[in-house]
C-alpha atoms as a PDB file:
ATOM      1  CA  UNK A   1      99.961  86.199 114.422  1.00  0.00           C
ATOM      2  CA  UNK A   2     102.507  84.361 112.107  1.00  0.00           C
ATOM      3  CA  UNK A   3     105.993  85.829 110.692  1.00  0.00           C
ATOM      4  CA  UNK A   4     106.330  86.868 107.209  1.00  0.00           C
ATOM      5  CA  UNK A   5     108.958  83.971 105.880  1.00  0.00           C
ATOM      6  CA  UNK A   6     110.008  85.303 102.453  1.00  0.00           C
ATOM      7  CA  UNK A   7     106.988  87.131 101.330  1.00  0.00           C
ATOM      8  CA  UNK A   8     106.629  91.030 100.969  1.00  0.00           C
ATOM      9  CA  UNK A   9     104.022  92.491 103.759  1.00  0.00           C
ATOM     10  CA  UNK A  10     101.029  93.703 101.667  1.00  0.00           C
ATOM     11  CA  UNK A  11     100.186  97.348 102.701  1.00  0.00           C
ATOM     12  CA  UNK A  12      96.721  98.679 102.849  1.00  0.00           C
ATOM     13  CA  UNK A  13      95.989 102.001 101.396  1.00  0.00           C
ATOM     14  CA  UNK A  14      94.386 104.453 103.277  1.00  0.00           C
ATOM     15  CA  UNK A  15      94.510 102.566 106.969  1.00  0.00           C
ATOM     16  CA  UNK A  16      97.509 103.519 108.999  1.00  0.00           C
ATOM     17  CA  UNK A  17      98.863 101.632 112.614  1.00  0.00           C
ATOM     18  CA  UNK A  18      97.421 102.710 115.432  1.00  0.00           C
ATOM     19  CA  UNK A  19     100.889 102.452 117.273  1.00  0.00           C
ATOM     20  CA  UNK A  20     103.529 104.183 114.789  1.00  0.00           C
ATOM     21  CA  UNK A  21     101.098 105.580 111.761  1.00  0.00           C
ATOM     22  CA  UNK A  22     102.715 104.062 109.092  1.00  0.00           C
ATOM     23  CA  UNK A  23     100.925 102.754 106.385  1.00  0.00           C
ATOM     24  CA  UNK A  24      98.963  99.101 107.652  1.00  0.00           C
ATOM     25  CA  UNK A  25      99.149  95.246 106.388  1.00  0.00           C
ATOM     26  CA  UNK A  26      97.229  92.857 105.592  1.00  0.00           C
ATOM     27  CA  UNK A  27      99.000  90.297 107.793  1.00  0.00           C
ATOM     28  CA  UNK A  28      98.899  92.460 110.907  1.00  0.00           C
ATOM     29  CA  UNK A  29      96.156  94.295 110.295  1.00  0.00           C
ATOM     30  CA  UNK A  30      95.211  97.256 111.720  1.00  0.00           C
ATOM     31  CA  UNK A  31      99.194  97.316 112.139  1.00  0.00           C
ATOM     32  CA  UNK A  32     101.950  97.437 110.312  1.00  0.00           C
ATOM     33  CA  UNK A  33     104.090  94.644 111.798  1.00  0.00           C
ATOM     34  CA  UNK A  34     103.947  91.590 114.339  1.00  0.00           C
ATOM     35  CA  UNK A  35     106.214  94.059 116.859  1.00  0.00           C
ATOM     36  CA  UNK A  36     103.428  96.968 116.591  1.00  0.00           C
ATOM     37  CA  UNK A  37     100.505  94.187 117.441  1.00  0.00           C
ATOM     38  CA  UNK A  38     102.949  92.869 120.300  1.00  0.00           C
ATOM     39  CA  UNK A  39     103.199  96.368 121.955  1.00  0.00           C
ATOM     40  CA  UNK A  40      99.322  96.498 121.361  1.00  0.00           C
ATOM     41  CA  UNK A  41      98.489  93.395 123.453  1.00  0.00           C
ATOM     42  CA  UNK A  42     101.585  94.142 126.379  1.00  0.00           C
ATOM     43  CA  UNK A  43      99.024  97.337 126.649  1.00  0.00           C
ATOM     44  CA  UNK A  44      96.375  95.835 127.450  1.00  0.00           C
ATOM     45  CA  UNK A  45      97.557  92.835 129.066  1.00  0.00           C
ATOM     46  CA  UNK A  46      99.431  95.635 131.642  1.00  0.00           C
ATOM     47  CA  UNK A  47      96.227  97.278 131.343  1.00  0.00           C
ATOM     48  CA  UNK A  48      96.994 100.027 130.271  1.00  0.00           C
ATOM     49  CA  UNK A  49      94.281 100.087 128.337  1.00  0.00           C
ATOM     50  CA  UNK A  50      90.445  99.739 130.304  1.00  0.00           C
ATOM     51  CA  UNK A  51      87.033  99.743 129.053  1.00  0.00           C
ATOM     52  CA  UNK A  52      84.912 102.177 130.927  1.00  0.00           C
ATOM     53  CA  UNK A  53      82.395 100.841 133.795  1.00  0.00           C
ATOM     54  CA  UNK A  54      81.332 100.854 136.583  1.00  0.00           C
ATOM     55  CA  UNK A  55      83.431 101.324 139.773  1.00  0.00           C
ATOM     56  CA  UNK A  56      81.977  99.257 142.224  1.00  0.00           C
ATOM     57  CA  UNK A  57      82.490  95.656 140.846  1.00  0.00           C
ATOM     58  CA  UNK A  58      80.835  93.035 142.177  1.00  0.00           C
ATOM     59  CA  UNK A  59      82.931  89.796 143.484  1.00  0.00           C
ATOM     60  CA  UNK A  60      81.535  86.457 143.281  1.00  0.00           C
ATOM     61  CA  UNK A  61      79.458  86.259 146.147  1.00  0.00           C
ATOM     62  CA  UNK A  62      77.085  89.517 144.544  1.00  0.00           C
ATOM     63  CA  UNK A  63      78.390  91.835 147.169  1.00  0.00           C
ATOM     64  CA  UNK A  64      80.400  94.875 146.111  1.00  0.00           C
ATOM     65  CA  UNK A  65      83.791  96.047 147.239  1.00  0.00           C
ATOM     66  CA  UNK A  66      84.099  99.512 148.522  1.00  0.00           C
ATOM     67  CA  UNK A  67      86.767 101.292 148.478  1.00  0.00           C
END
């Protein structure tokens, strides 16, 4: 994602951040600024986000942990 240098952010009507609910951009889009889509990723690169699964995952050699 790139820095607005002298331009005006264009807003999207009707689509709001998922972060802070303000009104969205087309630059950072489905957000309304680079800082909102950097607090996005830190979530899931902390995951703090997860995609649901299955608990036993298996390691490389096919065998799964337990826990």
């Amino acid at each position: 994602m790139t820095e607005t240098k002298g331009k005006s952010a264009v807003p999207l009507l009707g689509q709001k951040c998922p972060n802070c609910r303000k009104r969205a951009t087309l630059e950072f889009r489905p957000f309304c600024t680079k800082r909102c889509a950097d607090v996005d990723l830190g979530r899931w690169l902390n995951e703090d986000y997860r995609i649901p699964g299955d608990e036993n995952i298996s390691n490389e050699d096919g065998v799964y942990d337990e826990e």
